[in-house]
Protein backbone atom coordinates (compact mmCIF):
# COMPACT_ATOMS: atom_id res chain seq x y z
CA UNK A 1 76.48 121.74 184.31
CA UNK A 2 77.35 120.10 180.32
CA UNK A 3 80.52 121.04 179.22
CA UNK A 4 80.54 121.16 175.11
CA UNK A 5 84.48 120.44 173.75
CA UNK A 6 84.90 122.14 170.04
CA UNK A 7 87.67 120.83 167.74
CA UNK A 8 88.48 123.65 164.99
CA UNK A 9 89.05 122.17 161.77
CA UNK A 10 91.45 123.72 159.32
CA UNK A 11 92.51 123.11 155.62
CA UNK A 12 95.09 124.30 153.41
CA UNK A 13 95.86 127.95 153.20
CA UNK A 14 95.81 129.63 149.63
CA UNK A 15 99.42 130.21 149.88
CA UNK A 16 100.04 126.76 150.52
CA UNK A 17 97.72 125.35 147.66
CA UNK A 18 99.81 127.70 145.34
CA UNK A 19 103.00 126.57 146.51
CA UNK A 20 101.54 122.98 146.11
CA UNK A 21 100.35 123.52 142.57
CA UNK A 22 103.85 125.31 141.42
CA UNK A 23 105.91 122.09 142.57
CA UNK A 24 103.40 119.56 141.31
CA UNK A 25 103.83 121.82 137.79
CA UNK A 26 107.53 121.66 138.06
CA UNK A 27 107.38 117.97 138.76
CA UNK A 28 105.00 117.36 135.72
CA UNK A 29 107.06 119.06 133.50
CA UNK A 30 109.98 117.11 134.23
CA UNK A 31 108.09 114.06 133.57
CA UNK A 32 107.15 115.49 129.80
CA UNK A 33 110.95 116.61 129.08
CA UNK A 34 112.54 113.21 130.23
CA UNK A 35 109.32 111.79 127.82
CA UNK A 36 109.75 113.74 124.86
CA UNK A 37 113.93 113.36 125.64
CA UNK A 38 113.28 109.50 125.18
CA UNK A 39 111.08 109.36 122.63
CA UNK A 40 113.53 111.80 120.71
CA UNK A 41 116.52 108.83 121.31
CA UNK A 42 114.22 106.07 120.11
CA UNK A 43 113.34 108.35 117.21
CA UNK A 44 117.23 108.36 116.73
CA UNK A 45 118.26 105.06 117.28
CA UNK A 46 115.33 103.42 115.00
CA UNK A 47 116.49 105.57 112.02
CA UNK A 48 120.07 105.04 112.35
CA UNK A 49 118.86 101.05 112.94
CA UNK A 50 117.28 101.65 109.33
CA UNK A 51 119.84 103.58 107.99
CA UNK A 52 122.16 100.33 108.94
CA UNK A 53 120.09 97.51 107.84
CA UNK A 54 119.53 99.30 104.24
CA UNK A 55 122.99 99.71 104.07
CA UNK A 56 123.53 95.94 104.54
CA UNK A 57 121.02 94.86 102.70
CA UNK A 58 122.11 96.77 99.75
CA UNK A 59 125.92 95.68 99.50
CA UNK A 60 124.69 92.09 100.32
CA UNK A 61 122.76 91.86 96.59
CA UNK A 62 125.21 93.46 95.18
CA UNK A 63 128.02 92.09 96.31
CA UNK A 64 126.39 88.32 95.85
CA UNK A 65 125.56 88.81 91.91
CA UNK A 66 129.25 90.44 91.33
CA UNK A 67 130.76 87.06 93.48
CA UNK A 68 128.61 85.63 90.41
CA UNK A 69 129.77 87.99 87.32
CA UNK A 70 131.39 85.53 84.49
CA UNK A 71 129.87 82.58 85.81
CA UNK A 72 129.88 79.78 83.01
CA UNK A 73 127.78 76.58 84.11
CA UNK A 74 128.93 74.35 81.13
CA UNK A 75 132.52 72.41 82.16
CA UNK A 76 133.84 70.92 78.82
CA UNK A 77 133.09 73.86 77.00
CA UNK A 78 134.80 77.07 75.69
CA UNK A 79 133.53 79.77 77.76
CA UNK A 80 132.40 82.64 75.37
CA UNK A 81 129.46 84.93 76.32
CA UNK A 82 127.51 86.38 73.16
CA UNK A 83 126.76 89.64 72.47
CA UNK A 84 123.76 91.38 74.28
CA UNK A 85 122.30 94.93 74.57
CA UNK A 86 125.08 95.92 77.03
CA UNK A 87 127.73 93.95 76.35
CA UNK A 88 130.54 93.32 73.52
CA UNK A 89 130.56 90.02 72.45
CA UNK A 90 133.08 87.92 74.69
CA UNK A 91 132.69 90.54 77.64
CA UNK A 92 131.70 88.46 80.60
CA UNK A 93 132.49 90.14 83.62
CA UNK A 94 130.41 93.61 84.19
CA UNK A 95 129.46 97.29 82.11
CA UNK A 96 128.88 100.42 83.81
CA UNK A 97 127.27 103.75 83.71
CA UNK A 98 129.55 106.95 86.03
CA UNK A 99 127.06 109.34 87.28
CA UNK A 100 124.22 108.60 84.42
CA UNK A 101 121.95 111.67 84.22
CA UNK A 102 120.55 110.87 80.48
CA UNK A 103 117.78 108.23 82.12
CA UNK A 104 114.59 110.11 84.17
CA UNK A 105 114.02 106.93 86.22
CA UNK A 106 117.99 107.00 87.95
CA UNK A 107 119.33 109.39 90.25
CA UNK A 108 121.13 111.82 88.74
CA UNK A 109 124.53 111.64 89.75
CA UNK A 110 124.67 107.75 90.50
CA UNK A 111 126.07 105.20 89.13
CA UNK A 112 124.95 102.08 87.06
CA UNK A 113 126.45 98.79 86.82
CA UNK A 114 125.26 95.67 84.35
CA UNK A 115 126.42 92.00 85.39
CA UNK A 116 125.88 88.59 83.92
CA UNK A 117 126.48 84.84 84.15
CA UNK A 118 125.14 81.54 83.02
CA UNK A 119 123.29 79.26 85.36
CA UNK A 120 124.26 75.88 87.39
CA UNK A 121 122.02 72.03 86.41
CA UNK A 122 121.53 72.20 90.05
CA UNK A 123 119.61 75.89 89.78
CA UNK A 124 122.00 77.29 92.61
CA UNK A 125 122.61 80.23 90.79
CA UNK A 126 120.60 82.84 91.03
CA UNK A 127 119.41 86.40 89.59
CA UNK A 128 119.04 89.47 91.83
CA UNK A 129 115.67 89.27 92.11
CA UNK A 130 115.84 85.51 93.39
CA UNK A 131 114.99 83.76 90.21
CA UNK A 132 116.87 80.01 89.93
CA UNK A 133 119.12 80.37 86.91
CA UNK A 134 120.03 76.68 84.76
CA UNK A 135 123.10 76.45 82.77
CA UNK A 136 121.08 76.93 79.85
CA UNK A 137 120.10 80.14 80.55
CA UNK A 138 122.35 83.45 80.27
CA UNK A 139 120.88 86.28 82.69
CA UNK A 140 121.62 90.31 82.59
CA UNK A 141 121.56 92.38 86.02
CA UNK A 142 121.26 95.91 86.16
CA UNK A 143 121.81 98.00 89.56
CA UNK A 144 120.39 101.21 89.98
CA UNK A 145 119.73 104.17 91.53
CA UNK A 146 115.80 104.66 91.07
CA UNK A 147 114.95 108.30 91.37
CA UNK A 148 111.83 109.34 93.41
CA UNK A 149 108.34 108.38 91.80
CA UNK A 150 106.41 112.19 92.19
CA UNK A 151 103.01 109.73 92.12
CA UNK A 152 104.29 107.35 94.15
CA UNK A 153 103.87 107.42 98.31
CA UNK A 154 107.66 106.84 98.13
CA UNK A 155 110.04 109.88 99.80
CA UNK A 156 113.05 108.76 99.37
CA UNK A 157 115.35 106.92 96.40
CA UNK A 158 116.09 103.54 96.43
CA UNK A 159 118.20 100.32 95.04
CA UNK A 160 116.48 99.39 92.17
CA UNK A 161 117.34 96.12 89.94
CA UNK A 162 116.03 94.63 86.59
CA UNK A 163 116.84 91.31 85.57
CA UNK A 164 116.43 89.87 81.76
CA UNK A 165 116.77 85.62 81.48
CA UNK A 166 117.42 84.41 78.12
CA UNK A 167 118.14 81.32 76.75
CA UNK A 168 121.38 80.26 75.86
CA UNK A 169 123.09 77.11 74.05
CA UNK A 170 126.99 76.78 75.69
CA UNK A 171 128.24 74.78 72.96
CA UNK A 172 127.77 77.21 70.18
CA UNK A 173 127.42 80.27 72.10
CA UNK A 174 123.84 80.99 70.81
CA UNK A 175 121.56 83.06 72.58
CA UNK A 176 118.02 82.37 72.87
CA UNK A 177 114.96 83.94 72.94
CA UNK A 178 114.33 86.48 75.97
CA UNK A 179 112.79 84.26 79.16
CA UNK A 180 111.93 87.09 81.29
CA UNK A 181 112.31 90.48 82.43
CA UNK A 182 111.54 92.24 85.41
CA UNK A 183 112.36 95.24 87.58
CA UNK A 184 111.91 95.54 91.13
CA UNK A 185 113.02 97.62 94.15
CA UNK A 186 115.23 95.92 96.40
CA UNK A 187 116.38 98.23 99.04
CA UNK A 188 114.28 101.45 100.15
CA UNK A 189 116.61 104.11 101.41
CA UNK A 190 119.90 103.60 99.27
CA UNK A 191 120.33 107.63 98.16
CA UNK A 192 123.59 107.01 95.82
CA UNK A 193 125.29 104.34 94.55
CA UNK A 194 129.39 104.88 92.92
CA UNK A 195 131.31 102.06 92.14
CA UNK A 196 135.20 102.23 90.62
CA UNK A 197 136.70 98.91 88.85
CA UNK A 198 139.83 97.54 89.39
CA UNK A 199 142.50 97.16 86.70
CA UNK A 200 145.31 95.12 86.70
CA UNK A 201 147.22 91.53 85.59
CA UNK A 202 145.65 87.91 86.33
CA UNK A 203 147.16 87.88 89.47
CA UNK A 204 147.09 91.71 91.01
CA UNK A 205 144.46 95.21 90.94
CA UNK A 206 147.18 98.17 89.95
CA UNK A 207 144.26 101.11 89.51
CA UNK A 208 140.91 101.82 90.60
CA UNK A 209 139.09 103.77 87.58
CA UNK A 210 135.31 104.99 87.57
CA UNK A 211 133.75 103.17 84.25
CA UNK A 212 134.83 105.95 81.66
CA UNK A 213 138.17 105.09 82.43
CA UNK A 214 137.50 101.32 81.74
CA UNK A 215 138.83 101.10 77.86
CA UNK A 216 138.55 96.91 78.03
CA UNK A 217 135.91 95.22 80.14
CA UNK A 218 137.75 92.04 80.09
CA UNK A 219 140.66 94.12 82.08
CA UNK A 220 138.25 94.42 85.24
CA UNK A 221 139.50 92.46 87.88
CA UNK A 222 137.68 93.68 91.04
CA UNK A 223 134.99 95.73 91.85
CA UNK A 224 134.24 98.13 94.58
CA UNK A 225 130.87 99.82 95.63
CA UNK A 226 129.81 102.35 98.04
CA UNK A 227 126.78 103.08 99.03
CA UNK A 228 125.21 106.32 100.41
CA UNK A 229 122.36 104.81 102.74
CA UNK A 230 119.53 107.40 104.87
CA UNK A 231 116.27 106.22 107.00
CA UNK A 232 112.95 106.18 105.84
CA UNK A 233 111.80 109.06 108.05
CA UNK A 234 112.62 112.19 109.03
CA UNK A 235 114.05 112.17 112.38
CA UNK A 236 112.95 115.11 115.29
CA UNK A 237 116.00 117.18 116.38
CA UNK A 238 118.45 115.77 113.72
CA UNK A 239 119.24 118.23 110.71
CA UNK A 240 121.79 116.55 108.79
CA UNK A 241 123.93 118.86 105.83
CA UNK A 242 127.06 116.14 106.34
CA UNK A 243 129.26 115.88 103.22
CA UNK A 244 129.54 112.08 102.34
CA UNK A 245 132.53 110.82 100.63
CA UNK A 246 131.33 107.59 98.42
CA UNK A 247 134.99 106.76 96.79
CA UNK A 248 135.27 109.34 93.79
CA UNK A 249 132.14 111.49 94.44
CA UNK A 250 131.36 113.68 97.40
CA UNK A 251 127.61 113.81 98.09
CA UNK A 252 126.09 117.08 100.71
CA UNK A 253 122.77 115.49 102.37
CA UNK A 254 119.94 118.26 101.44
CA UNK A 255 119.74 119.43 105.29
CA UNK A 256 116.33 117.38 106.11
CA UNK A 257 116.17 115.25 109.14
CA UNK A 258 117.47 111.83 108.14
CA UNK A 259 120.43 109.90 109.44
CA UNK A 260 123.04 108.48 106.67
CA UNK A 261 125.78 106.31 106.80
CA UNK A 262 128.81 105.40 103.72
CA UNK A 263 129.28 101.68 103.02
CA UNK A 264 131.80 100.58 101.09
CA UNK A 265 133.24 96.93 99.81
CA UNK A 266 136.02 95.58 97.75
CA UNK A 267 134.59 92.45 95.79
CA UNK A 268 137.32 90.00 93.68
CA UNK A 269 135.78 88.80 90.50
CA UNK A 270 136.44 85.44 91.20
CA UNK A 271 135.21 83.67 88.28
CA UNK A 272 137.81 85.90 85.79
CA UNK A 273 139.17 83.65 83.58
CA UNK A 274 143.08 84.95 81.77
């Protein structure tokens, strides 16, 4: 007599295939919250990195051309800068612009600041837009505000600045025929710009004054700039409607999605000369 041995085979109940599809669901969307949580932070953390470096960046070039305000390249001769477009003959230090609204191309609400110097025989000295400047050359800077381009793939304002290079004879204070000209963006991101000069003696600063308050350039001693600086993009999760206090101005970001941050810096006007 054959014996036959049967071994039932059994699979997964429906109840337990649910049960298994509801935790592998819960488990998958933890996965896509902790993904979309990190991605968010990156998002973050790049545009405040931006938000930094334009900051930076921007008080760097300005800061460098005002260390350079006055500068006369000639030794053995009378420094006296000529008059040009901006500036009074004699004026060598800086001219500004509070909260210029009569231009289409600047910000409203920002300020504008002019600086110029001679250049060095060794070329050392140099315009804001990187251009080697000889001691036979007199160069203008303007800093700017540059309002947003509605043709241009631009979002966003930024630091604009335009340099003019003329020639210029030291020893009879003759200026020359214009060299160059240009006008180029510098720093993306850079929202405002307001700047207050510093008044005083030869030796001290006794006010800070926005540039309507400046009645003789020569007076200027020290500068100081602030600068309202916001990422490129718009950042997921972040609505920003701070109030940003940029030394004598308070500026409300427009509630969109980019980080800001204030910088601020004192500069002497070293090359002042009593």
């Amino acid at each position: 007599m054959i014996t036959h041995s049967h071994t039932r085979q059994t699979g997964f109940s429906l109840v337990e295939l649910m049960i298994a599809m509801v935790l592998g669901l819960v488990l998958m969307a933890g996965v896509i919250q902790i993904f979309l949580g990190s991605k968010q932070t990156y998002s973050v953390v790049s545009a405040q990195s931006h938000t930094l470096e334009n900051g930076r960046f921007g008080l760097f070039f300005i800061s460098r051309s005002l260390r350079h305000a006055g500068y006369w390249g000639t030794i053995g001769v009378e420094r006296k800068f000529p008059a040009v477009a901006e500036f009074t003959e004699g004026t060598s230090i800086t001219f500004g612009r509070n909260n210029d609204a009569t231009n289409a191309d600047i910000e409203d609400g920002t300020d504008e600041i002019f600086i110029r110097m001679t250049g060095a025989p060794d070329g050392s000295i140099e315009t804001c837009l990187g251009s080697s400047l000889l001691n036979n050359q007199l160069a203008v800077d303007h800093y700017y505000i540059r309002a947003v381009d509605p043709l241009s793939t631009e979002n966003i304002p930024s630091l604009y600045c335009s340099s003019r290079v003329y020639g210029f004879t030291a020893e009879t204070h003759t200026l020359g025929a214009l060299v160059s000209s240009d006008d180029q963006p510098l720093v993306n991101g850079i929202e405002n710009m307001q700047i207050l000069y510093g008044i005083g003696s030869a030796n001290e600063v006794t006010q800070y004054v926005n540039s309507t308050g400046v009645t003789n350039w020569e007076d200027v001693r020290a500068v100081k700039v602030a600068l309202l600086s916001a990422s490129n993009e718009n950042t997921t999760g972040v609505t920003n409607t701070i109030t940003y206090n940029l030394l004598d101005e308070s500026v409300t970001a427009p509630g969109d999605g980019r980080p800001r941050m204030v910088f601020q810096q004192s500069v002497s006007l070293r090359n002042f000369i009593p």
